[in-house]
Protein backbone atom coordinates (compact mmCIF):
# COMPACT_ATOMS: atom_id res chain seq x y z
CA UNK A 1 -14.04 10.20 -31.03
CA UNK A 2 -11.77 11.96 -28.44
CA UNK A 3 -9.07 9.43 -27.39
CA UNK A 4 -9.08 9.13 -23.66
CA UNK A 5 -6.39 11.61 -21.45
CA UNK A 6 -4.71 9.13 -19.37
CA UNK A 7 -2.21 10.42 -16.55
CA UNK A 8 1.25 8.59 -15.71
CA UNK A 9 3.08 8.62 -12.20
CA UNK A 10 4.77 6.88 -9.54
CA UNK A 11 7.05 6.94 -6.65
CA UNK A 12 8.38 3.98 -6.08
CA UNK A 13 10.29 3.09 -2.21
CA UNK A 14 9.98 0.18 -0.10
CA UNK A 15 10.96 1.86 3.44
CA UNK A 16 12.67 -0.36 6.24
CA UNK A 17 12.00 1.86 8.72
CA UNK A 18 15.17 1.02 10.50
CA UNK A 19 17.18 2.12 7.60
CA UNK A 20 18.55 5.79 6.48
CA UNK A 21 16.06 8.59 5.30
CA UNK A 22 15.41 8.00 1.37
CA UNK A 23 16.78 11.47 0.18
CA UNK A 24 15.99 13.25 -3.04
CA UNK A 25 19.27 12.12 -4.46
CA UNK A 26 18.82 8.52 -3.49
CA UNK A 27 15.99 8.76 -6.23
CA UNK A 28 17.50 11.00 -8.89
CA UNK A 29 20.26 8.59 -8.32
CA UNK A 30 18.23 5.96 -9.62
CA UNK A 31 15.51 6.95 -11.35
CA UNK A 32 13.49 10.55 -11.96
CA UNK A 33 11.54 11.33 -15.20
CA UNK A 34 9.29 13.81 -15.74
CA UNK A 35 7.02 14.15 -19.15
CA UNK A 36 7.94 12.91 -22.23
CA UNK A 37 11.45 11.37 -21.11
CA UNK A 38 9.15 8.79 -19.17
CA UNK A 39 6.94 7.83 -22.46
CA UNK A 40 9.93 7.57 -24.74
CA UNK A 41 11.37 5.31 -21.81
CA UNK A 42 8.38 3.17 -21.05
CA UNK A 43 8.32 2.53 -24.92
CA UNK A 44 12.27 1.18 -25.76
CA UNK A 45 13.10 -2.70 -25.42
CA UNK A 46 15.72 -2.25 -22.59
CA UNK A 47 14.87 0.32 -19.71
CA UNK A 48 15.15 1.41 -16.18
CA UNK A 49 11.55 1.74 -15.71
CA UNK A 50 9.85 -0.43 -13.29
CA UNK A 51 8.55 -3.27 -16.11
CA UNK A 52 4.81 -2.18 -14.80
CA UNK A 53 4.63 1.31 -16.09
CA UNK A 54 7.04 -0.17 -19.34
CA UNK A 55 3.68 -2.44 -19.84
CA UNK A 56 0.80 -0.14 -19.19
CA UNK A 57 2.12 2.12 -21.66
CA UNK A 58 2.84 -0.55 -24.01
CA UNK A 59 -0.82 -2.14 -23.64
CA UNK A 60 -2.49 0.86 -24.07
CA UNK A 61 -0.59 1.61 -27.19
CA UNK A 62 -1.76 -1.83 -28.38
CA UNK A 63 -5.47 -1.95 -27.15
CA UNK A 64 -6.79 1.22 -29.18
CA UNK A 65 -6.22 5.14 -29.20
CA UNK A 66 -5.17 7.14 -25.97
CA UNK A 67 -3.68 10.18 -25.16
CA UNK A 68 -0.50 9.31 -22.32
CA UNK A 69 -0.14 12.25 -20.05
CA UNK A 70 3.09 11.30 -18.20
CA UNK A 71 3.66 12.89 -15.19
CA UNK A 72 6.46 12.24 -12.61
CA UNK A 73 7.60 9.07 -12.10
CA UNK A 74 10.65 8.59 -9.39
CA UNK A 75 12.47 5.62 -7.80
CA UNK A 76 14.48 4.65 -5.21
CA UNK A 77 15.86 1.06 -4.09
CA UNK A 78 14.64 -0.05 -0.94
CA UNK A 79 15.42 2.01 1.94
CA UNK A 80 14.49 4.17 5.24
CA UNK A 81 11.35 7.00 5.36
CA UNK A 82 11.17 8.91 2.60
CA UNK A 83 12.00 12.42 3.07
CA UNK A 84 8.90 14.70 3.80
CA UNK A 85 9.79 17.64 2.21
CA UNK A 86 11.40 15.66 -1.18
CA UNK A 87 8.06 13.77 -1.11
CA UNK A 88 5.73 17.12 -0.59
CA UNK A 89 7.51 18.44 -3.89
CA UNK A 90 6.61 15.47 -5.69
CA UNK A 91 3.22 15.61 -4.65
CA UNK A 92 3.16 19.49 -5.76
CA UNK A 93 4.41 18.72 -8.65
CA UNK A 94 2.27 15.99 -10.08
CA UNK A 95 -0.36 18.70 -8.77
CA UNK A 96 1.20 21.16 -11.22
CA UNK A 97 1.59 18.85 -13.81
CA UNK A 98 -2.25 17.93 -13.95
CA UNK A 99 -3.44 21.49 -14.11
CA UNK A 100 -1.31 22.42 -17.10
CA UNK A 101 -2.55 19.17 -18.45
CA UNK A 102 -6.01 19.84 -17.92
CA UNK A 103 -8.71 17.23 -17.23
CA UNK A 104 -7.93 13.62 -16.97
CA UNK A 105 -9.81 10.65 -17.96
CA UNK A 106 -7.80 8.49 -15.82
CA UNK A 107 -4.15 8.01 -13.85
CA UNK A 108 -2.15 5.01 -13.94
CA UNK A 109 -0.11 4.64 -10.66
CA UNK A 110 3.16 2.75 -10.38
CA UNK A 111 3.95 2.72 -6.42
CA UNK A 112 5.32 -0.11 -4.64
CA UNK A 113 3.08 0.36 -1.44
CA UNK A 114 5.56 0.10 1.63
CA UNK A 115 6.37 3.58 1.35
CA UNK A 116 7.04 5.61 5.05
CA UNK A 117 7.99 8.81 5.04
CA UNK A 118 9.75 11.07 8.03
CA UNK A 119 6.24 12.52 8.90
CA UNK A 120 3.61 10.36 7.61
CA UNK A 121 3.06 6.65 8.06
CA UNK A 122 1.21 5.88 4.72
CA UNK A 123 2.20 8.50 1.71
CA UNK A 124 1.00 5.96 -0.47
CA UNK A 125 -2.62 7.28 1.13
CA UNK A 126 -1.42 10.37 1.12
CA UNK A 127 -0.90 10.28 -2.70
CA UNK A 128 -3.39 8.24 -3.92
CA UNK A 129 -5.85 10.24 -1.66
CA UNK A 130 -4.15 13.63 -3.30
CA UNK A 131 -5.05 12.28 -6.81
CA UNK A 132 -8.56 11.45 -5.99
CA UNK A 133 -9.09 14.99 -4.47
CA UNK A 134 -7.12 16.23 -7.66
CA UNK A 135 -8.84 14.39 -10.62
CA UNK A 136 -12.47 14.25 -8.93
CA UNK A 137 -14.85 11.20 -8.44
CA UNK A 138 -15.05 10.60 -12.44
CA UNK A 139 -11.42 9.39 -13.17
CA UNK A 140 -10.45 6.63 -13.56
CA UNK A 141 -7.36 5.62 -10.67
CA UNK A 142 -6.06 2.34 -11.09
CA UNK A 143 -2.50 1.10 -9.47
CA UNK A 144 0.00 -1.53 -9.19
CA UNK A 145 2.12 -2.39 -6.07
CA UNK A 146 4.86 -4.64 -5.04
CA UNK A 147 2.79 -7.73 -3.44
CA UNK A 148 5.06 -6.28 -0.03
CA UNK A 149 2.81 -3.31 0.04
CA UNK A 150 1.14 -1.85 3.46
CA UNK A 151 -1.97 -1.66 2.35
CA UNK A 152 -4.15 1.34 4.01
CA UNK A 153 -8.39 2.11 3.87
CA UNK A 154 -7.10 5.17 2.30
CA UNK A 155 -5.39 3.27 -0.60
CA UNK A 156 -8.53 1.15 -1.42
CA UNK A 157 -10.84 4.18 -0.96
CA UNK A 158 -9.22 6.35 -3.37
CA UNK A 159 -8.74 3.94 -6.03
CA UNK A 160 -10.90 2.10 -8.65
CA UNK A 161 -8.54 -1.04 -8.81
CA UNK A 162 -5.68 -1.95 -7.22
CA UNK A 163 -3.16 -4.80 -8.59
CA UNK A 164 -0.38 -6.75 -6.75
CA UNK A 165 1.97 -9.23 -7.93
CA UNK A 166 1.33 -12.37 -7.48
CA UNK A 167 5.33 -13.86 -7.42
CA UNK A 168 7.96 -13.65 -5.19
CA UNK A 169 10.36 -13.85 -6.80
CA UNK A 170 8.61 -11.42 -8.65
CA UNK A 171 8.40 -11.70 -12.01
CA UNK A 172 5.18 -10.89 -13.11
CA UNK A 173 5.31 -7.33 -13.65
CA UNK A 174 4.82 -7.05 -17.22
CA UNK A 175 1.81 -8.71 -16.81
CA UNK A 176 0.37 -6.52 -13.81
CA UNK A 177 1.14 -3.60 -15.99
CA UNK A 178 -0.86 -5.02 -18.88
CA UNK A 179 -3.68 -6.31 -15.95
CA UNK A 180 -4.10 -2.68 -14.88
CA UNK A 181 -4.21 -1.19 -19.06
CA UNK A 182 -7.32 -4.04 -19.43
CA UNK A 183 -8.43 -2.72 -16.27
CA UNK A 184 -8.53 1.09 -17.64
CA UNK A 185 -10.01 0.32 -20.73
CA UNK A 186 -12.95 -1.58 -19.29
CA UNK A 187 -13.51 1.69 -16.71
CA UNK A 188 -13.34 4.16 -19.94
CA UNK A 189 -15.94 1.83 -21.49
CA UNK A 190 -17.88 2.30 -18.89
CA UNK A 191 -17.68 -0.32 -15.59
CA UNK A 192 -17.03 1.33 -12.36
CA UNK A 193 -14.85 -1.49 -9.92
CA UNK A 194 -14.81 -0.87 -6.29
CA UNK A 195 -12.13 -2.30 -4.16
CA UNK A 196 -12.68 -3.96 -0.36
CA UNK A 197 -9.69 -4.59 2.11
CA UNK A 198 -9.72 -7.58 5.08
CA UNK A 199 -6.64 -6.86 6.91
CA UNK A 200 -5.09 -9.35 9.00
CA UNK A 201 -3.15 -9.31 12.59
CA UNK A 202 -0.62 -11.33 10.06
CA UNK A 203 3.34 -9.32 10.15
CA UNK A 204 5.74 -12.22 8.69
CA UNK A 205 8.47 -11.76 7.68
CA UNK A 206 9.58 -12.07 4.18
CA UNK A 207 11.42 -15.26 3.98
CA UNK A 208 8.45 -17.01 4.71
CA UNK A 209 6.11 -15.34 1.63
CA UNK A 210 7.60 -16.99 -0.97
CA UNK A 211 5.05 -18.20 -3.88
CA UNK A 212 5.78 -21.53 -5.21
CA UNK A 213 4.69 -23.50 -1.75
CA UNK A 214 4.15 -22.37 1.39
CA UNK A 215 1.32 -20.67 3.10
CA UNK A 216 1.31 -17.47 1.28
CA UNK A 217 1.33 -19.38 -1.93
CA UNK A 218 -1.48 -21.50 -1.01
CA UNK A 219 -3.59 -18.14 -0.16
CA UNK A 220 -2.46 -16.67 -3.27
CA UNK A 221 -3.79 -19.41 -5.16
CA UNK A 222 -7.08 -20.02 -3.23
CA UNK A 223 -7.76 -16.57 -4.04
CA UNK A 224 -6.79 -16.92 -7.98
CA UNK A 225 -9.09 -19.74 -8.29
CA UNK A 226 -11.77 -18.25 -6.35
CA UNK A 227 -11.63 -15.24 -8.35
CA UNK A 228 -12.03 -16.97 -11.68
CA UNK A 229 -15.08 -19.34 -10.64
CA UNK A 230 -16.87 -15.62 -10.03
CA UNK A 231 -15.73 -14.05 -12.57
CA UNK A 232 -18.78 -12.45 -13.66
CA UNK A 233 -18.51 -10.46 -10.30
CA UNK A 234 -14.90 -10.02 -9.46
CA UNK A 235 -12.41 -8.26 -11.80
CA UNK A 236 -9.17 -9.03 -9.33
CA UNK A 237 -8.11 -10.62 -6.16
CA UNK A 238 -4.13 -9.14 -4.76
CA UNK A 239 -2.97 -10.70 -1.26
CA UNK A 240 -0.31 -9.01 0.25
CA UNK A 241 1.96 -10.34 2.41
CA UNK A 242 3.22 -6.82 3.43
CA UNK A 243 6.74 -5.56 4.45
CA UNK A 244 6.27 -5.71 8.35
CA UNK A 245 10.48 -3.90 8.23
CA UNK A 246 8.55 -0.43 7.82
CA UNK A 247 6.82 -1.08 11.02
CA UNK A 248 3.77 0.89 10.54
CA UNK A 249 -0.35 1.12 11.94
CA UNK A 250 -1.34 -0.51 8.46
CA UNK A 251 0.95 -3.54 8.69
CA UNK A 252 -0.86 -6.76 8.02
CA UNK A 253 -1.51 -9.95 5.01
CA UNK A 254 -4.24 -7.90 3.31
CA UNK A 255 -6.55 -9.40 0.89
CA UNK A 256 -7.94 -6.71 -1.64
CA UNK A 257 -11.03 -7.89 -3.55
CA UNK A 258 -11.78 -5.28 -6.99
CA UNK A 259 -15.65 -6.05 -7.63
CA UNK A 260 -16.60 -5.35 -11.29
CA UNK A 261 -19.66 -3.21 -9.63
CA UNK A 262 -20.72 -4.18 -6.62
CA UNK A 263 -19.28 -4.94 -3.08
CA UNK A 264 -21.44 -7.24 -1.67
CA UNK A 265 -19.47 -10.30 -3.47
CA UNK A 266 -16.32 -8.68 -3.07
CA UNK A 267 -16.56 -8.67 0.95
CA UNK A 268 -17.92 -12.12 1.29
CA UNK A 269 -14.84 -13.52 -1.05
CA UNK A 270 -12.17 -11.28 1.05
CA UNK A 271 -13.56 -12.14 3.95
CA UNK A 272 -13.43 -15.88 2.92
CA UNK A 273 -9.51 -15.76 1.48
CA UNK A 274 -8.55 -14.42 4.81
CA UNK A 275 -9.94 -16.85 6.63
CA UNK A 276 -8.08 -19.72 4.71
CA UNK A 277 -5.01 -17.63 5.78
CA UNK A 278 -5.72 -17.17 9.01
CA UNK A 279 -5.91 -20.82 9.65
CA UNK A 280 -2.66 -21.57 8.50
CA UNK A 281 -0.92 -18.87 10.71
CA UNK A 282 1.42 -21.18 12.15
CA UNK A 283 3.39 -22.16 8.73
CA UNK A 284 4.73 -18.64 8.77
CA UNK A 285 7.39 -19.88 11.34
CA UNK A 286 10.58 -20.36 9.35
CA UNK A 287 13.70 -21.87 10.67
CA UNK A 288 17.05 -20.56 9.25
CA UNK A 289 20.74 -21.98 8.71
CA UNK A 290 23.26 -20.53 11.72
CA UNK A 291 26.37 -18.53 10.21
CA UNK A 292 28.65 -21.34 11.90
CA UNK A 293 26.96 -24.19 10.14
CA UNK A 294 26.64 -22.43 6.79
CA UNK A 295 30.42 -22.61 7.03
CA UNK A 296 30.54 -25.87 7.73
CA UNK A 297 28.69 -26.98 4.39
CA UNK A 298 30.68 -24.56 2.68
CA UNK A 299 33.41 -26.22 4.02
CA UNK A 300 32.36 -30.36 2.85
CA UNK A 301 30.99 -29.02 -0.51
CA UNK A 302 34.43 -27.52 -1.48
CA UNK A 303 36.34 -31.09 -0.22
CA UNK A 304 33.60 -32.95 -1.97
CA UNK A 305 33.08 -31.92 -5.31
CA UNK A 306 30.47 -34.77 -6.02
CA UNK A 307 28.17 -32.77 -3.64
CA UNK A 308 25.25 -30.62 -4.95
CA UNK A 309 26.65 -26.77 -4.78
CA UNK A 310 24.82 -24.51 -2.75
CA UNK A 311 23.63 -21.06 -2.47
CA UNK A 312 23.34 -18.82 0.98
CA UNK A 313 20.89 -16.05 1.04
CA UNK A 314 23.06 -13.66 3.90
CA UNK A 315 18.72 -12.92 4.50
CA UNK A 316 20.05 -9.94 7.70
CA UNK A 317 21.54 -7.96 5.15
CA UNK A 318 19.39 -7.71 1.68
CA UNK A 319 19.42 -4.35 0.14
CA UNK A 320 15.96 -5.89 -1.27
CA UNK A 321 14.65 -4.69 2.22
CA UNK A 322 16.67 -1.77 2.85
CA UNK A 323 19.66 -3.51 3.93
CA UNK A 324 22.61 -1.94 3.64
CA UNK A 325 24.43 -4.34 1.41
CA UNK A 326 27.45 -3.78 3.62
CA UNK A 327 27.60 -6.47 6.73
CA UNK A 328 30.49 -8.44 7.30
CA UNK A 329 28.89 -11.09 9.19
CA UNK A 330 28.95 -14.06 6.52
CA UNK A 331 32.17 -13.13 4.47
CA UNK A 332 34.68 -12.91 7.34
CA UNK A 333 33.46 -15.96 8.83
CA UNK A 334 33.93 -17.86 5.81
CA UNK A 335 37.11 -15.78 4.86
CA UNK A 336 38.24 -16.92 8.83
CA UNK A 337 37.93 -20.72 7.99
CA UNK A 338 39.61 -20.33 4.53
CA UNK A 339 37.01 -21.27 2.84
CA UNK A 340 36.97 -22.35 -0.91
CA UNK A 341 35.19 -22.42 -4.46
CA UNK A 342 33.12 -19.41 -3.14
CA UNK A 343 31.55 -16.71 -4.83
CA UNK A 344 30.25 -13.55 -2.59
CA UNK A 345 27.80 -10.74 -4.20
CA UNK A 346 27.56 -8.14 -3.75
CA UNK A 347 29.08 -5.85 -0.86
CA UNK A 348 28.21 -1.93 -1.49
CA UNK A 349 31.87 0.23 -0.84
CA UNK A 350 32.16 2.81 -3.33
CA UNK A 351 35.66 3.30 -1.55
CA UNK A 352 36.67 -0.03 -2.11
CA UNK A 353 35.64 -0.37 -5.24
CA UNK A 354 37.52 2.98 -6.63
CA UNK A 355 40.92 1.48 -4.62
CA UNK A 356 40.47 -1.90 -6.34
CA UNK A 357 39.82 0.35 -9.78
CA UNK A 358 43.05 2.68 -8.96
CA UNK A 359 45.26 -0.17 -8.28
CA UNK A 360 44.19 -2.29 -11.32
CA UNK A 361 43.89 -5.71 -12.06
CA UNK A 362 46.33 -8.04 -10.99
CA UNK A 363 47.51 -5.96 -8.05
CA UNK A 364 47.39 -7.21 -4.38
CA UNK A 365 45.78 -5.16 -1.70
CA UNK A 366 44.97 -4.99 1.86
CA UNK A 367 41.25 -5.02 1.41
CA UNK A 368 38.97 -3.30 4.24
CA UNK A 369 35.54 -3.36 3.87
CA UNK A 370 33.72 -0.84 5.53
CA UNK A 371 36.99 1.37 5.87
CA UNK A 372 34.99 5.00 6.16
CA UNK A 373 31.77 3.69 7.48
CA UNK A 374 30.45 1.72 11.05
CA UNK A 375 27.18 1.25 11.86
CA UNK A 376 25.30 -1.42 14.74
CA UNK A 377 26.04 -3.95 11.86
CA UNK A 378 28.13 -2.95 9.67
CA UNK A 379 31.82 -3.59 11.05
CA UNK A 380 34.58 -3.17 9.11
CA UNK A 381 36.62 -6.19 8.08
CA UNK A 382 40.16 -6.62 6.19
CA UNK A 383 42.00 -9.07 4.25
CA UNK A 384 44.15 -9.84 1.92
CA UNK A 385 43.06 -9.89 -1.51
CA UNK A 386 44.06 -9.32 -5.77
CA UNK A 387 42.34 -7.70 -8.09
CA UNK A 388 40.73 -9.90 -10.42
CA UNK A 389 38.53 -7.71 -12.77
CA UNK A 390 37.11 -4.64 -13.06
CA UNK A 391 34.11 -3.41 -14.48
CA UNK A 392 31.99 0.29 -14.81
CA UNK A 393 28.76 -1.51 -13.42
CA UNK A 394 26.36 -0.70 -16.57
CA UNK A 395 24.58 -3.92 -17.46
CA UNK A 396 21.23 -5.50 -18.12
CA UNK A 397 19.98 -8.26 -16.07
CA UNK A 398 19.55 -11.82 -17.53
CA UNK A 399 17.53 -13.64 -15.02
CA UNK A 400 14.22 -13.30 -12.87
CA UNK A 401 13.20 -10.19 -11.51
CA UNK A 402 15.82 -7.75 -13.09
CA UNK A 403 15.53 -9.70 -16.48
CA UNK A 404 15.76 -7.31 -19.46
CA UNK A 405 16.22 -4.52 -16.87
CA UNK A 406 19.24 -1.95 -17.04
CA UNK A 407 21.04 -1.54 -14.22
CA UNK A 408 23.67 1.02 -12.66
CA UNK A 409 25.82 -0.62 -10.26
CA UNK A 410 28.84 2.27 -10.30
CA UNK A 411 32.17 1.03 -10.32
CA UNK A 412 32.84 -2.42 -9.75
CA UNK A 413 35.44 -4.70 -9.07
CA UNK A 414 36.29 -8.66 -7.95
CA UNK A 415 38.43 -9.12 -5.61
CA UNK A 416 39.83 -12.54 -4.42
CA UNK A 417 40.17 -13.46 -0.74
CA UNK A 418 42.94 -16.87 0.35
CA UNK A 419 44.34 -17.22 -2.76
CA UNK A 420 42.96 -18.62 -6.69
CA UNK A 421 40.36 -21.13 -5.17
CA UNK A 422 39.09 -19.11 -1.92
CA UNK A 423 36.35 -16.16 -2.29
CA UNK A 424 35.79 -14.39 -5.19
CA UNK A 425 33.95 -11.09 -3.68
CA UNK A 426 31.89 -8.72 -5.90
CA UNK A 427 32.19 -4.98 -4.77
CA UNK A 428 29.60 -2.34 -6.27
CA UNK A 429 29.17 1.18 -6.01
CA UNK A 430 25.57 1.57 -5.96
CA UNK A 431 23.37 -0.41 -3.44
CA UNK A 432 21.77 -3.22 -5.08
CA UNK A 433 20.55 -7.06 -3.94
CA UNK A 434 22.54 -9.98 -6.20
CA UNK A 435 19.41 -11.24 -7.38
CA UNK A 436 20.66 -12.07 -11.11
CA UNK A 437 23.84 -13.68 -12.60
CA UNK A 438 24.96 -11.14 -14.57
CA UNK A 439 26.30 -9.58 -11.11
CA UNK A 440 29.27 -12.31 -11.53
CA UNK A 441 28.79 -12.74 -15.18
CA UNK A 442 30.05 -9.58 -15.63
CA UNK A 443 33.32 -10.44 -14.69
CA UNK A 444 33.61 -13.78 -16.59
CA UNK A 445 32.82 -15.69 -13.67
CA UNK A 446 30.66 -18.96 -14.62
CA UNK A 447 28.25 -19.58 -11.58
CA UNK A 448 28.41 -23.55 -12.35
CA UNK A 449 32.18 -23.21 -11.22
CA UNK A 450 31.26 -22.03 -8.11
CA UNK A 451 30.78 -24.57 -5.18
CA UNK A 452 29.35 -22.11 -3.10
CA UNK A 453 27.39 -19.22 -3.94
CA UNK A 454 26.22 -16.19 -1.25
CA UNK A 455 24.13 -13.56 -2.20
CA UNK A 456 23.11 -10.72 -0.44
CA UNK A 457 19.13 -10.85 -1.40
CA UNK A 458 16.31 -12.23 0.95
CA UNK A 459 14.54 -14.22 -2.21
CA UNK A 460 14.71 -12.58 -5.60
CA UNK A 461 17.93 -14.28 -6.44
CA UNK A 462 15.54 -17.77 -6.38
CA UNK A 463 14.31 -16.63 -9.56
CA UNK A 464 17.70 -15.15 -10.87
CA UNK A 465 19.90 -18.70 -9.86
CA UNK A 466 17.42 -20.96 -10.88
CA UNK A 467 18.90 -22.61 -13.38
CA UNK A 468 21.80 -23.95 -10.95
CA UNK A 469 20.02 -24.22 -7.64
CA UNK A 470 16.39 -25.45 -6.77
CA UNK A 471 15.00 -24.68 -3.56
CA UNK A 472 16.83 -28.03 -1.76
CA UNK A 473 19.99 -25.91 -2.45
CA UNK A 474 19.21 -22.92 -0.95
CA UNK A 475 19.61 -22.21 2.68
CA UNK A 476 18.82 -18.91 4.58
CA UNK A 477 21.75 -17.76 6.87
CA UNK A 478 20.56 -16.16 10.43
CA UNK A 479 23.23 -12.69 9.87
CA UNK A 480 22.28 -9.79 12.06
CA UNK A 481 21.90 -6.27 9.70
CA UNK A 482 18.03 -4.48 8.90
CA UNK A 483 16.63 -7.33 7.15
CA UNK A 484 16.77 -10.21 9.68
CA UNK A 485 14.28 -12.47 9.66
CA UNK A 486 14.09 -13.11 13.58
CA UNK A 487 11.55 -10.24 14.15
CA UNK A 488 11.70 -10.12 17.78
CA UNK A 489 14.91 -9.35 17.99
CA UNK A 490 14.04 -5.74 17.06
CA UNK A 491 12.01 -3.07 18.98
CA UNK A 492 8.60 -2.22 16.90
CA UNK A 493 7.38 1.10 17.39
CA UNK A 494 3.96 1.10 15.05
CA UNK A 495 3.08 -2.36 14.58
CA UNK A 496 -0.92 -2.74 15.31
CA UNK A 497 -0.44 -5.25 18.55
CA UNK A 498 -0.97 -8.14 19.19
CA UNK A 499 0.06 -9.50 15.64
CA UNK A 500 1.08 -13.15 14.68
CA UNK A 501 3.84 -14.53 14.73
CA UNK A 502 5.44 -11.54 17.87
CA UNK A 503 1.95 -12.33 19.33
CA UNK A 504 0.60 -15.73 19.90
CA UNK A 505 -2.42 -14.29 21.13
CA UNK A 506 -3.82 -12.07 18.28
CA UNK A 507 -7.17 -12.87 17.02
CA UNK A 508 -9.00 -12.40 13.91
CA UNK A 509 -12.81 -11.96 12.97
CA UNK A 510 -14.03 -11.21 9.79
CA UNK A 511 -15.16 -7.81 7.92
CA UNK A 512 -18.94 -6.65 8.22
CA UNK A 513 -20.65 -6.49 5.02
C-alpha cells in the first residue's frame, strides 16, 4: 500500500499592528527550516519548533506509515505586519517546493492565525487559500493556530479542520499537534470534515481570555462539553478569543465548529456556543492595578516578610503581543521609591547587555536603558547598578508554555539597581516575554527569594510561576507601551465597528443555516 504524501509548513507571527514590520531577519533570527532540517528537528527531545508541528510529526510516526514532505516552516516572535515581499517569497516557495514534490495527499499547517502583513489584512487566507488552489479539492488541509488567531471565511473555506488551543496559558500544544495527526488519518481513511465560523462583534483584550475562570473559559468549556455529547457529528469545537492588537476586518471571538460530514449540526452548535458568549459580554471588563499602587504593595511586602509575595504582569509592554520588551514605565518607578526584594524580567537592550558583558561581573556601572533607542513608550532611563552575572542566553525552558523548549535569548546579563536587596533586573538580547523561571534561574536567582516578582508577559508567565504564585498573587499593572489593555486609549483603523467592549451598542444575531 502506498504510504500517504503528507506536506509540512508554517509561518508563524502574531502581528500587533502598532508594532515594527516583521522583517525576513526577524524570522531567520528565530526560526527558518526548509526540508529535511525541519523533520530531523520536529523529531529530537529538545527543539525550537513550535511543540505543534514537533507533535504532528511525532503522531504520525506513531499512528502507521507516511511519507513527511516538509516544506518551509518559519517563525517570528510576536510583532508588527509581516513584510509583503518576505511573505510573497515564502508563499513562492512552498509553491516550488510542492511541485518538485509532486502530488500531495495532505498538508499539515502550523500558523498562529493573527498574522497582518504590510499589504494584506489576512495572509493566513492568503496562504491557506494558496494551498487549496495548489493541492486541489482532494487534499487533505488541516491546521493549528494560537487560540489568539483572527479567524477569516477564507481560513475555514480552504481548510478541512482547523484546531485551536484551548489554554491560555497555553500549554496544550503537544496535544493540538497530535489532535490535528488523528484528524489526518481519519481524512486519509476516508471522512471528509467541513468547518463553519460564527464570528462575534466580541474584540477583548487579552488579559481578560484567560482559561481557568472567566468568561472565555466558561465558553471554552460549554463548547468542549457540547462537542463530546455529539460526538457522532462533530470532530472539533476551537473558540478564539482573537488578538484585537492587529486591528483588522476579521477581528472577533470566533467559534469554529469541524463537522465529521455534514454542516447542518455544525451551524446549529456554533451558532449555539456563541450565543452563551454573547450573553456574558459584560465579564470581559477587567480592572487593572495603577503603576503607583503596584509600588505601594511592593513597598509593604518587602517591610513585611510574613506577607504572601507577589508577581506584576507590566501587561502595556509584553513582547507576547508585540511589545517591545523595552518600557521603562514600571522599573523606574519602583527603582524611584527604592524599592526592595525585587526581581525584574526581562528588558530587551542588546547594548546594555554587551556593556554589562564588557565590564564583567562585579563591576559598577551607570546603567541606561534605552541608551540608542526612543520611541512613544520607550524612554530611556538610568541608574546605578553592578553586575551580578552574566550569561550567553542559550537555555531550555522549565515551566508552562516554553517547557522543554530551547530558547535564544543573546547575551544576557543581571544587573542590580539600590544596592544587594533592591532590583535585580534581567537584560536580554533577543526580544522575548519572561514567561518561565529559567529567565532568572539562569543566573542562580531562586524565585522563592524574591518578594516581588515583575514580568514583562500579559499571561503566559501564570503557567511558568505557578508553583510560587496562584492567581490571588498576581496583579496586572496599567503601563502604557503596544500591549495595553485599556483599548480605547488607542486609535483603531480596521476593527469591524461597533464591537464590544469600544462599543456598547454592537449587536449580535446568529448565522443562517
Amino acid at each position: 500500500m502506498t504510504k500517504p504524501r503528507i506536506g509540512l509548513a508554517g509561518i508563524v507571527l502574531e502581528s500587533n499592528r502598532l508594532a515594527p514590520v516583521a522583517t525576513e531577519d526577524d524570522f531567520r533570527d528565530m526560526v527558518y527550516l526548509e526540508g529535511e532540517e525541519i523533520l530531523k528537528r520536529a523529531r529530537a527531545s529538545v527543539s525550537v519548533l513550535p511543540k505543534e508541528m514537533s507533535a504532528f510529526v511525532q503522531a504520525m510516526d506513531a499512528t502507521g506509515g507516511w511519507q513527511p514532505v516538509p516544506l518551509l516552516l518559519t517563525a517570528c516572535p510576536p510583532w508588527g505586519p509581516i513584510d509583503q515581499a518576505f511573505f510573497d517569497r515564502c508563499l513562492d516557495r512552498i509553491d516550488d517546493m510542492i511541485d518538485a514534490a509532486g502530488p500531495l495527499d495532505g498538508v499539515y499547517l502550523c500558523n498562529h492565525g493573527a498574522m497582518v502583513a504590510t499589504g494584506d489584512h489576512d495572509p493566513d487566507g492568503t496562504l491557506f487559500r494558496r494551498l487549496r488552489d495548489k493541492l486541489g479539492d482532494d487534499a487533505g488541509l488541516f491546521v493549528t493556530l494560537d487560540l489568539h488567531a483572527n479567524i477569516s471565511p477564507a481560513m475555514v473555506d480552504a481548510a478541512h479542520g482547523i484546531i485551536g488551543y484551548r489554554t491560555n496559558p497555553h500549554v496544550d500544544q503537544w496535544s493540538r499537534g497530535e489532535e490535528a495527526a488523528f484528524a489526518m488519518r481519519l481524512y486519509l481513511a476516508g471522512m471528509r470534515p467541513q468547518c463553519v465560523l460564527v464570528r462575534l462583534p466580541l474584540t477583548p483584550s487579552s488579559v481578560t481570555l484567560l482559561t481557568e475562570t472567566g468568561p472565555y473559559a466558561e465558553m471554552i468549556q460549554y463548547g468542549e462539553r457540547r462537542r463530546q455529547e455529539l460526538a457522532d457529528e462533530i470532530l472539533n469545537v476551537s473558540v478564539f478569543g482573537g488578538f484585537v492588537f492587529s486591528d483588522t476586518p476579521e477581528n472577533g471571538v470566533a467559534t469554529v465548529v469541524t463537522a465529521r460530514e455534514h454542516k447542518g449540526a455544525a451551524i446549529q452548535l456554533a451558532n449555539e456556543i456563541a450565543a452563551f458568549g454573547w450573553a456574558h459580554r459584560e465579564r470581559y471588563r477587567r480592572n487593572l492595578t495603577s503603576i503607583g499602587a503596584a509600588v505601594e504593595l511592593a513597598r509593604a511586602n518587602a517591610e513585611d516578610p510574613n506577607r504572601a509575595a507577589v508577581i506584576f504582569s507590566d501587561a502595556g509592554d509584553n513582547p507576547g503581543g508585540g511589545g517591545e520588551g523595552r518600557t521603562t514605565w514600571l522599573l523606574s518607578a519602583l527603582s524611584q521609591d527604592q524599592a526592595k526584594g525585587v526581581y525584574f524580567g526581562s528588558f530587551f537592550d542588546p547594548t546594555l547587555a554587551k556593556i554589562a558583558h564588557h565590564a564583567g561581573v562585579g563591576a559598577a556601572i551607570e546603567a541606561t536603558f534605552n541608551s540608542d533607542f526612543e520611541s512613544e513608550f520607550s524612554k530611556p532611563f538610568s541608574a546605578p547598578a553592578r553586575v551580578l552575572a552574566l550569561h550567553d542566553g542559550e537555555i531550555v525552558g522549565r515551566l508552562g508554555i516554553f517547557a522543554g523548549r530551547s530558547l535564544e535569548l543573546g547575551l544576557c546579563a543581571a544587573l542590580e539597581i539600590g544596592g544587594p536587596d533592591g532590583i535585580k533586573v534581567v537584560v536580554i538580547s533577543r526580544r522575548h516575554q519572561t514567561a518561565d523561571p529559567m529567565f532568572f534561574e539562569m543566573f542562580g536567582f531562586d524565585i522563592a527569594d524574591a518578594r516581588t516578582i515583575c514580568v514583562k508577559s500579559r499571561g503566559h508567565f501564570r503557567a511558568g510561576f505557578r508553583p510560587w504564585f496562584g492567581p490571588e498573587q498576581v496583579y496586572e499593572v496599567d503601563t502604557a507601551g503596544l500591549t495595553a489593555p485599556v483599548l480605547d486609549r488607542f486609535n483603531w483603523q480596521y476593527l469591524p465597528r461597533p464591537v464590544f467592549p469600544l462599543d456598547d451598542n454592537a449587536e449580535w444575531s446568529p448565522a443562517e443555516s
